[in-house]
PDB file of N, CA and C in Angstrom:
ATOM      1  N   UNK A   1      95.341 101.697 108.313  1.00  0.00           N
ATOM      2  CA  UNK A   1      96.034 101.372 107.085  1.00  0.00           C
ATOM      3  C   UNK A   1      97.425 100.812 107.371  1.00  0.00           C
ATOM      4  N   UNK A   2      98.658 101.108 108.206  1.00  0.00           N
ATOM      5  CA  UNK A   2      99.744 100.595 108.497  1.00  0.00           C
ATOM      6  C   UNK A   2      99.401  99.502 109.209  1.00  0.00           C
ATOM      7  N   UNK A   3      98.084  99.240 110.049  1.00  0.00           N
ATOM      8  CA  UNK A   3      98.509  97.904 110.358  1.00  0.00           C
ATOM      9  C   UNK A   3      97.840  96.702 109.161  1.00  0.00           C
ATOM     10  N   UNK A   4      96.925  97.079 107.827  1.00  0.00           N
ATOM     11  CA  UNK A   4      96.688  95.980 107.383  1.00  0.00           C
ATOM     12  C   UNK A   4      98.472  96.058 106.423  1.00  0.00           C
ATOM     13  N   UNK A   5      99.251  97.153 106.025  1.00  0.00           N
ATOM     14  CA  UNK A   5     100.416  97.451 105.188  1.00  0.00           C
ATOM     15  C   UNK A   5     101.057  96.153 106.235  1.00  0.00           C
ATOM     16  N   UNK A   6     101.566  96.509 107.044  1.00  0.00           N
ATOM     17  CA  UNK A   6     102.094  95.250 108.289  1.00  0.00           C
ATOM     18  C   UNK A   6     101.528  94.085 108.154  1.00  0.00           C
ATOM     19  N   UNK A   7     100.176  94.169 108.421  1.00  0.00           N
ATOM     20  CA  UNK A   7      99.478  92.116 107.885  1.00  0.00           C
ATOM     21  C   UNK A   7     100.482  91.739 106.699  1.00  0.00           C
ATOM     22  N   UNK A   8     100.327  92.689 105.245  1.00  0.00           N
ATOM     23  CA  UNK A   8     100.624  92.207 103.968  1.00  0.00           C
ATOM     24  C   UNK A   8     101.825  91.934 103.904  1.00  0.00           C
ATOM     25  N   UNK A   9     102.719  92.563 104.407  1.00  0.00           N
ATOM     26  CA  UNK A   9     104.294  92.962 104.271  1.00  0.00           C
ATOM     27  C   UNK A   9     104.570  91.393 105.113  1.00  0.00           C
ATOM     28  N   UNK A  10     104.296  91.262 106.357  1.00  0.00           N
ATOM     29  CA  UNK A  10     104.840  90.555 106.967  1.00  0.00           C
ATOM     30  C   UNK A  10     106.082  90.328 107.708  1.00  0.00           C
ATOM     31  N   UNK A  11     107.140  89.715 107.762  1.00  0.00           N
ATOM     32  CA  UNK A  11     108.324  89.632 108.478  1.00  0.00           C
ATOM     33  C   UNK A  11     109.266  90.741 107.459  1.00  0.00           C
ATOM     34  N   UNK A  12     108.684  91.351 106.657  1.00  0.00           N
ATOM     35  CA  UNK A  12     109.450  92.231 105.684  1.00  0.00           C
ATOM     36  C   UNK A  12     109.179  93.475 106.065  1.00  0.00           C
ATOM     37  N   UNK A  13     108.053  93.633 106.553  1.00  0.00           N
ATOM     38  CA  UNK A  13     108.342  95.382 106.761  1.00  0.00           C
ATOM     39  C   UNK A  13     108.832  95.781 108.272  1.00  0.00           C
ATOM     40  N   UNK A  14     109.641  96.494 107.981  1.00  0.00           N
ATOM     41  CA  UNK A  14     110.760  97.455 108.802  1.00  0.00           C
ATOM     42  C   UNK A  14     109.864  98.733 108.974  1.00  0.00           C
ATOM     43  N   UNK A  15     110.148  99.240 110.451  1.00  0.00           N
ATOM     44  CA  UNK A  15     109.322 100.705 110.680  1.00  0.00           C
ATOM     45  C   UNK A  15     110.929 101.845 110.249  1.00  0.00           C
ATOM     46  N   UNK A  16     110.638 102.414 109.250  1.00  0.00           N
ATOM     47  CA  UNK A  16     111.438 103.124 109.002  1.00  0.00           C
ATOM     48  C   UNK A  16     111.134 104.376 109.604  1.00  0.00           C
ATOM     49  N   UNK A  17     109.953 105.021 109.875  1.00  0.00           N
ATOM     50  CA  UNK A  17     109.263 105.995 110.642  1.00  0.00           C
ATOM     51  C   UNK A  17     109.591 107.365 109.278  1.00  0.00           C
ATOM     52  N   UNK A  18     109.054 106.856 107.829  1.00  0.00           N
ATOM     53  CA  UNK A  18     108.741 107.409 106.879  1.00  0.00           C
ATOM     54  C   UNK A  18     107.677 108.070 106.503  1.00  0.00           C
ATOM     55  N   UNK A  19     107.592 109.272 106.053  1.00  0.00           N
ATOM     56  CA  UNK A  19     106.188 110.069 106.097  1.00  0.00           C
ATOM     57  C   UNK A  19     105.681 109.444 104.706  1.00  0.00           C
ATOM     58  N   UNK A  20     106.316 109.042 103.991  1.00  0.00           N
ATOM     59  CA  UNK A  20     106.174 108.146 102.432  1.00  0.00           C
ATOM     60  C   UNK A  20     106.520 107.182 102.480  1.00  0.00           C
ATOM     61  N   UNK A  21     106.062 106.080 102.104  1.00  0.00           N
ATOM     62  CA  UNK A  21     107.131 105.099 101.686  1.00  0.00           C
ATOM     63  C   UNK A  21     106.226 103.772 101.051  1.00  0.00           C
ATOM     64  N   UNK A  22     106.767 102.980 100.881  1.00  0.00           N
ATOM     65  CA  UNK A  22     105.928 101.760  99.705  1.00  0.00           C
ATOM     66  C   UNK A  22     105.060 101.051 100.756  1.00  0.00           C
ATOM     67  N   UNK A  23     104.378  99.933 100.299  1.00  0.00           N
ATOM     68  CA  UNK A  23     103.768  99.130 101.328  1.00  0.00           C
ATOM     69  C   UNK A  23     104.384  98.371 102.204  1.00  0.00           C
ATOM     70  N   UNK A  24     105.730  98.238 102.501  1.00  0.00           N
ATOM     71  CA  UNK A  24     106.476  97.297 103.088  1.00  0.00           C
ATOM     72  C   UNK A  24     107.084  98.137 104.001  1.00  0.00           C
ATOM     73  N   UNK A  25     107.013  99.165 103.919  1.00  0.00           N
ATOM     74  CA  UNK A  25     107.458 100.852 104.572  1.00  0.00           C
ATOM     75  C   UNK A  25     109.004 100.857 104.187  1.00  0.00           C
ATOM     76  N   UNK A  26     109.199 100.442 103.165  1.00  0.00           N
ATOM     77  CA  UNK A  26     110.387 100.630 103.018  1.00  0.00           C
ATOM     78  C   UNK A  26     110.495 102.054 101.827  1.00  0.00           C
ATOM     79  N   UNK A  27     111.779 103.179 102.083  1.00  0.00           N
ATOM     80  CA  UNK A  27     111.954 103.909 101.146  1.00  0.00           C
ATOM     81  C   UNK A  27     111.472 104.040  99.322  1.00  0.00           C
ATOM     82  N   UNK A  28     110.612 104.943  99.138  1.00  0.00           N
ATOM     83  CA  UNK A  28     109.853 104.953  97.827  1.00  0.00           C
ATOM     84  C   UNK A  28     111.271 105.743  97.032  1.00  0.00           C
ATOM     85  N   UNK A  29     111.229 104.858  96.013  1.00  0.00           N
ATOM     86  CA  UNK A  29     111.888 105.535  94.839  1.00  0.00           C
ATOM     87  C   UNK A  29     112.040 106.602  94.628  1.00  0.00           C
ATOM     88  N   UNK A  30     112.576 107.672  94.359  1.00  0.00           N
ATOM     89  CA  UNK A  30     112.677 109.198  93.879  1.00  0.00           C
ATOM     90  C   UNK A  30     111.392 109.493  92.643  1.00  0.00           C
ATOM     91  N   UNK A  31     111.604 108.552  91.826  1.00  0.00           N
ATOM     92  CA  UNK A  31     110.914 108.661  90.605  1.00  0.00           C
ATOM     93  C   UNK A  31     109.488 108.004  91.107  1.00  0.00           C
ATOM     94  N   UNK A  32     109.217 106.953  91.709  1.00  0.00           N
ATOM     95  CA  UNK A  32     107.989 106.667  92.058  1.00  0.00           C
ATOM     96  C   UNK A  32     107.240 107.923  92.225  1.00  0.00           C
ATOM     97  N   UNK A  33     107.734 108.403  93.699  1.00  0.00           N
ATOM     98  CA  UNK A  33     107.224 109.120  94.611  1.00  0.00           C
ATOM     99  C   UNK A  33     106.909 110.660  93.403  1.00  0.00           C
ATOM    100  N   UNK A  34     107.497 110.859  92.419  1.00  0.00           N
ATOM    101  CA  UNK A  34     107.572 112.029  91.773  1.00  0.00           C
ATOM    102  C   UNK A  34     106.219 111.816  90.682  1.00  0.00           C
ATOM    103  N   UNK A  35     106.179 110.386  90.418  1.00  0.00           N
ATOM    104  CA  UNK A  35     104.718 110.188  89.617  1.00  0.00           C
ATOM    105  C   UNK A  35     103.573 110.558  90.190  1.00  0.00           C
ATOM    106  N   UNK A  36     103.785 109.982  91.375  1.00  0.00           N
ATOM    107  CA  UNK A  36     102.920 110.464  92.082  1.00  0.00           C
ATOM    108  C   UNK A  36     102.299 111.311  92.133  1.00  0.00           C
ATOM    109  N   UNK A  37     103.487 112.188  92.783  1.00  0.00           N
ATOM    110  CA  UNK A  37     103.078 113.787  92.796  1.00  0.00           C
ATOM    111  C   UNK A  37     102.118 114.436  91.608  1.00  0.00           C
ATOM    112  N   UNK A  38     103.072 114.173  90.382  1.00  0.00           N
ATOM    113  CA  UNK A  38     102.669 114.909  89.174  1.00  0.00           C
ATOM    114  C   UNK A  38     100.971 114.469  88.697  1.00  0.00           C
ATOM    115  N   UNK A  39     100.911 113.112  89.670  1.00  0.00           N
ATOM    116  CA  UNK A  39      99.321 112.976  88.994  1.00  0.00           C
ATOM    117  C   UNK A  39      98.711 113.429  89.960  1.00  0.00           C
ATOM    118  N   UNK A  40      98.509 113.745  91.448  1.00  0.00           N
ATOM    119  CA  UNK A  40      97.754 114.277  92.703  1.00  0.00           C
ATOM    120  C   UNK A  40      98.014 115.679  91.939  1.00  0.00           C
ATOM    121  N   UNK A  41      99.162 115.904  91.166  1.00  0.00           N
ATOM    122  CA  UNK A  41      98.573 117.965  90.559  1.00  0.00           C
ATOM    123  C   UNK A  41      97.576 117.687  89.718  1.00  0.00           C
ATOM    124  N   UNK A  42      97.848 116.976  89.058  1.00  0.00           N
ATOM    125  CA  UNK A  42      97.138 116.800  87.770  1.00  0.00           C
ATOM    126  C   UNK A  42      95.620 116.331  88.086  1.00  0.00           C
ATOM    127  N   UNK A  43      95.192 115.977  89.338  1.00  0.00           N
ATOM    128  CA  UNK A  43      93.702 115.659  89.595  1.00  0.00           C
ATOM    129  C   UNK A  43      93.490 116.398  90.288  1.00  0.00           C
ATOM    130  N   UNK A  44      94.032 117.298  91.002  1.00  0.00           N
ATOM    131  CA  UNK A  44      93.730 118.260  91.621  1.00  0.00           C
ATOM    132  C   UNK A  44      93.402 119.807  90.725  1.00  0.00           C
ATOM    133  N   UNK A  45      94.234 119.444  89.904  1.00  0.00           N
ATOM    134  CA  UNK A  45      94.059 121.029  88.532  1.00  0.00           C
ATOM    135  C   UNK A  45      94.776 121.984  88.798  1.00  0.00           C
ATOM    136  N   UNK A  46      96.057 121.922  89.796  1.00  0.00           N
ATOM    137  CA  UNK A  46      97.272 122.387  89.546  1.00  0.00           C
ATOM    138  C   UNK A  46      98.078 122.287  88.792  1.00  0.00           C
ATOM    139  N   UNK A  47      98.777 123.685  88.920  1.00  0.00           N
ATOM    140  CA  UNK A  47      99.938 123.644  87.534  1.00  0.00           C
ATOM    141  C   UNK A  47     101.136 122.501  88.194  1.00  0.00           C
ATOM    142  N   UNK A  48     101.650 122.245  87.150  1.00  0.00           N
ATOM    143  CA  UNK A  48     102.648 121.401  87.446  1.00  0.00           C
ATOM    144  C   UNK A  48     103.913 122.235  88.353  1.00  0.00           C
ATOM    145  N   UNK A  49     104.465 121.611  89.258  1.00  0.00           N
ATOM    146  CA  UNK A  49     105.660 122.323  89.937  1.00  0.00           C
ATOM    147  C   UNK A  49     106.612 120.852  90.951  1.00  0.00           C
ATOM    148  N   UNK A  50     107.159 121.066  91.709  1.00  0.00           N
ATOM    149  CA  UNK A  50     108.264 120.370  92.128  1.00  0.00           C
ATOM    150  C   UNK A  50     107.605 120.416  93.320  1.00  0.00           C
ATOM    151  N   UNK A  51     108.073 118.849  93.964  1.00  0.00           N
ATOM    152  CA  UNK A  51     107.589 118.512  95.687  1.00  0.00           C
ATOM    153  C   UNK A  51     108.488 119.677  96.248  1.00  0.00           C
ATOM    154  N   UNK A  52     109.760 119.498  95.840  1.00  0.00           N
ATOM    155  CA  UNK A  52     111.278 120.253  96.868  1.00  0.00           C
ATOM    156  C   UNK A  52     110.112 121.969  96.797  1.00  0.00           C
ATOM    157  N   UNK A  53     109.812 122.490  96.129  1.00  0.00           N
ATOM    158  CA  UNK A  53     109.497 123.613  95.569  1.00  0.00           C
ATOM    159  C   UNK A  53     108.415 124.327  97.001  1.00  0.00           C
ATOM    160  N   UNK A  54     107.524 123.368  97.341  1.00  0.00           N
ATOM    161  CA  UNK A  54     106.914 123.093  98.081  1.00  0.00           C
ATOM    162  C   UNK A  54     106.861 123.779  99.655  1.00  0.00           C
ATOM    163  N   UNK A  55     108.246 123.535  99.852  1.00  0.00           N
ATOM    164  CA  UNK A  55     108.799 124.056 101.118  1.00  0.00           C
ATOM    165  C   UNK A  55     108.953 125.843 100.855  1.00  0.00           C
ATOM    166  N   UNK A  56     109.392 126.301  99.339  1.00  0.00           N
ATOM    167  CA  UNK A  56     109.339 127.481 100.186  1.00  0.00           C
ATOM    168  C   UNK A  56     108.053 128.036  99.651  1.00  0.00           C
ATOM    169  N   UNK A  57     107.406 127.766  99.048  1.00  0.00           N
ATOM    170  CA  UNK A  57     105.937 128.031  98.627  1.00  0.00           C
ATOM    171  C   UNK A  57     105.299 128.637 100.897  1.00  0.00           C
ATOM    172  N   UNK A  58     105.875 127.281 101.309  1.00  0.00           N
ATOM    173  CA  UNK A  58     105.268 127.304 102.878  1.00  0.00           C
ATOM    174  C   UNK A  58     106.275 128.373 103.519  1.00  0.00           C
ATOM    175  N   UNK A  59     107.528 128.428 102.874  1.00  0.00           N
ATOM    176  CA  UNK A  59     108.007 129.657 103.989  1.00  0.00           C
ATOM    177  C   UNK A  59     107.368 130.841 103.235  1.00  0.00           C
ATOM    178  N   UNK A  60     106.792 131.170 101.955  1.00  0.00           N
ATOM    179  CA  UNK A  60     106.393 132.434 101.784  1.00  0.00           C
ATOM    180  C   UNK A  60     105.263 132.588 102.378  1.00  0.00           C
ATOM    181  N   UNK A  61     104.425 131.659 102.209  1.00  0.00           N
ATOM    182  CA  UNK A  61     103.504 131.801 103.177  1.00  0.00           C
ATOM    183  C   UNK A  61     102.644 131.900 103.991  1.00  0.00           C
ATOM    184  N   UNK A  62     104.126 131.576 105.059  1.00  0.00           N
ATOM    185  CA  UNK A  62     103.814 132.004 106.687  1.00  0.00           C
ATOM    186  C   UNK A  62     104.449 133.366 106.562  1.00  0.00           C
ATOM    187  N   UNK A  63     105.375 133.719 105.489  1.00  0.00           N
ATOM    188  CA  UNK A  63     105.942 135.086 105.697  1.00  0.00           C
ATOM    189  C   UNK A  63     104.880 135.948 105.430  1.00  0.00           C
ATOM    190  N   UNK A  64     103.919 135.378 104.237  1.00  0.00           N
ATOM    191  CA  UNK A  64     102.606 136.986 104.635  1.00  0.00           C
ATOM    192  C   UNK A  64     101.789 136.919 105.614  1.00  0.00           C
ATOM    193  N   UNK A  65     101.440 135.419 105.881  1.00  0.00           N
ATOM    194  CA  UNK A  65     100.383 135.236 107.155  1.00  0.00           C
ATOM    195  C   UNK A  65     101.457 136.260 108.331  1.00  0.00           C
ATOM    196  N   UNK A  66     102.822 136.464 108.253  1.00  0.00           N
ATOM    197  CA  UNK A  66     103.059 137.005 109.408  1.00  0.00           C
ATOM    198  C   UNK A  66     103.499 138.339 110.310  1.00  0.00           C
ATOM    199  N   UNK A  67     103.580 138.752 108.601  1.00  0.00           N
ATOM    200  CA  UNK A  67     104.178 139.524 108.066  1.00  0.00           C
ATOM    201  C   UNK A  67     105.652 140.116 108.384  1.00  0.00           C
ATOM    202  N   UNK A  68     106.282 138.949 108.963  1.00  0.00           N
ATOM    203  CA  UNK A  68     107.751 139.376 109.675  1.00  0.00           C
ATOM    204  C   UNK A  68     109.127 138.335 108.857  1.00  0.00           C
ATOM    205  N   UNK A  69     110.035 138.791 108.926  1.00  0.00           N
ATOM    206  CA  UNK A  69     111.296 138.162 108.502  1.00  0.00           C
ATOM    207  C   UNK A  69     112.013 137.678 109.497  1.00  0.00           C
ATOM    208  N   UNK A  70     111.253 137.451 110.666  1.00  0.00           N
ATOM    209  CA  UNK A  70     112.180 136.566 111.890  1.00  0.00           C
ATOM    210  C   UNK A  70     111.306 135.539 112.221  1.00  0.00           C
ATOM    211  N   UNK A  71     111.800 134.871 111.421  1.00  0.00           N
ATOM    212  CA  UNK A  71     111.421 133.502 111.170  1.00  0.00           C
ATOM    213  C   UNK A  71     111.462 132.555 112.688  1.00  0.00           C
ATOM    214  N   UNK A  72     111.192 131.830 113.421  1.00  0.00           N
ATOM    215  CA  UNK A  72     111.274 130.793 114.616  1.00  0.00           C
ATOM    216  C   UNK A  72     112.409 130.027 113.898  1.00  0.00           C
ATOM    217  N   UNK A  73     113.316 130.054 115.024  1.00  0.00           N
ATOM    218  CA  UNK A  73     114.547 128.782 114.377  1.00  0.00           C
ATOM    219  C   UNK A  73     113.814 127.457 114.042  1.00  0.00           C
ATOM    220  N   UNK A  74     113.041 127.264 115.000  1.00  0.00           N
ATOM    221  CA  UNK A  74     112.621 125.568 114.273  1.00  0.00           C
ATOM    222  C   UNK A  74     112.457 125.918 113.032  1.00  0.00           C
ATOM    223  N   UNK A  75     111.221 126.669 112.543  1.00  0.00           N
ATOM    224  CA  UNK A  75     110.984 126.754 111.199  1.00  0.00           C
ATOM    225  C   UNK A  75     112.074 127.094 109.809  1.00  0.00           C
ATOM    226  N   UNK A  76     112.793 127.326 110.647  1.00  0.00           N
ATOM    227  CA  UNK A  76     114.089 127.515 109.677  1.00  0.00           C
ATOM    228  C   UNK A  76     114.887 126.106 109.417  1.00  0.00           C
ATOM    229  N   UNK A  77     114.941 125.305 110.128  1.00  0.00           N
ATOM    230  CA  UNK A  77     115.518 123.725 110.476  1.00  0.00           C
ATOM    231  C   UNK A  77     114.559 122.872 109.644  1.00  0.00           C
ATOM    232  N   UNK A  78     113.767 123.308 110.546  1.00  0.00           N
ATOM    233  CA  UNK A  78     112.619 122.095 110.099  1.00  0.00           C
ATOM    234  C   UNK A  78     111.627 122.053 108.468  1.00  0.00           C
ATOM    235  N   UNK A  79     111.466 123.069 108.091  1.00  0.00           N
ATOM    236  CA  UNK A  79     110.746 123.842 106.706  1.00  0.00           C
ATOM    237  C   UNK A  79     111.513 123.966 105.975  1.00  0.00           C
ATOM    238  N   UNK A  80     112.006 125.191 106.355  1.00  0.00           N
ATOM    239  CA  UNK A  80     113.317 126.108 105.170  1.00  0.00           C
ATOM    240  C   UNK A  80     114.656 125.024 104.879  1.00  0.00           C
ATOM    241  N   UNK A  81     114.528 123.837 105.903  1.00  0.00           N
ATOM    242  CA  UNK A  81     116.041 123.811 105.764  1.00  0.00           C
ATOM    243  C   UNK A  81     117.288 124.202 106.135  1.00  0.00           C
ATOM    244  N   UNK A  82     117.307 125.608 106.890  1.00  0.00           N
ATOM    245  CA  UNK A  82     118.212 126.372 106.856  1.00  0.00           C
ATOM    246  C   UNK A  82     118.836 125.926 108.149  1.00  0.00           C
ATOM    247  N   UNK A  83     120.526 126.347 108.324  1.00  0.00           N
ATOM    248  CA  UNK A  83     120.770 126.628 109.431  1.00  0.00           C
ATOM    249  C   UNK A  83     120.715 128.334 109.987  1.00  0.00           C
ATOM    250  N   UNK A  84     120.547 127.910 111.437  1.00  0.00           N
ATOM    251  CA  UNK A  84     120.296 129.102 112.334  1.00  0.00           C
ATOM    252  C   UNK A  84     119.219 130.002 111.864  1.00  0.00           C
TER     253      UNK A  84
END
């Protein structure tokens, strides 16, 4: 798929090295990217909730899968956000 996005785009698309982004790989809108979302809940038959929301949905859990509060620093950086 990125390389026919690359055929189409042409001398226009830039590798931004985006986990989202439009066909040209350039940065998706806030609001695009949020339609999105709200219709992948909505065909999926989830309640409605927030992408940001998301992240700690995943730190809770790994907190029961782990049942511990010492979290791996990456996962605190990288997931949570957090420092240290």
């Amino acid at each position: 798929m990125i390389e026919q996005d690359k055929k189409w785009a042409g001398e226009r698309y830039l590798n931004y090295d985006l986990i989202f982004c439009a066909k040209d790989s350039s940065p998706l809108d806030p609001r695009v990217f949020t339609r999105m979302f709200e219709k992948l809940l909505i065909e999926a038959g989830l309640l409605k909730t927030t992408f940001h929301s998301l992240r700690h949905t995943a730190g809770l859990l790994i907190l029961e899968s782990t049942n511990s509060l010492n979290y791996p620093k990456e996962l605190k950086e990288r997931v949570l956000r957090e420092a240290g």
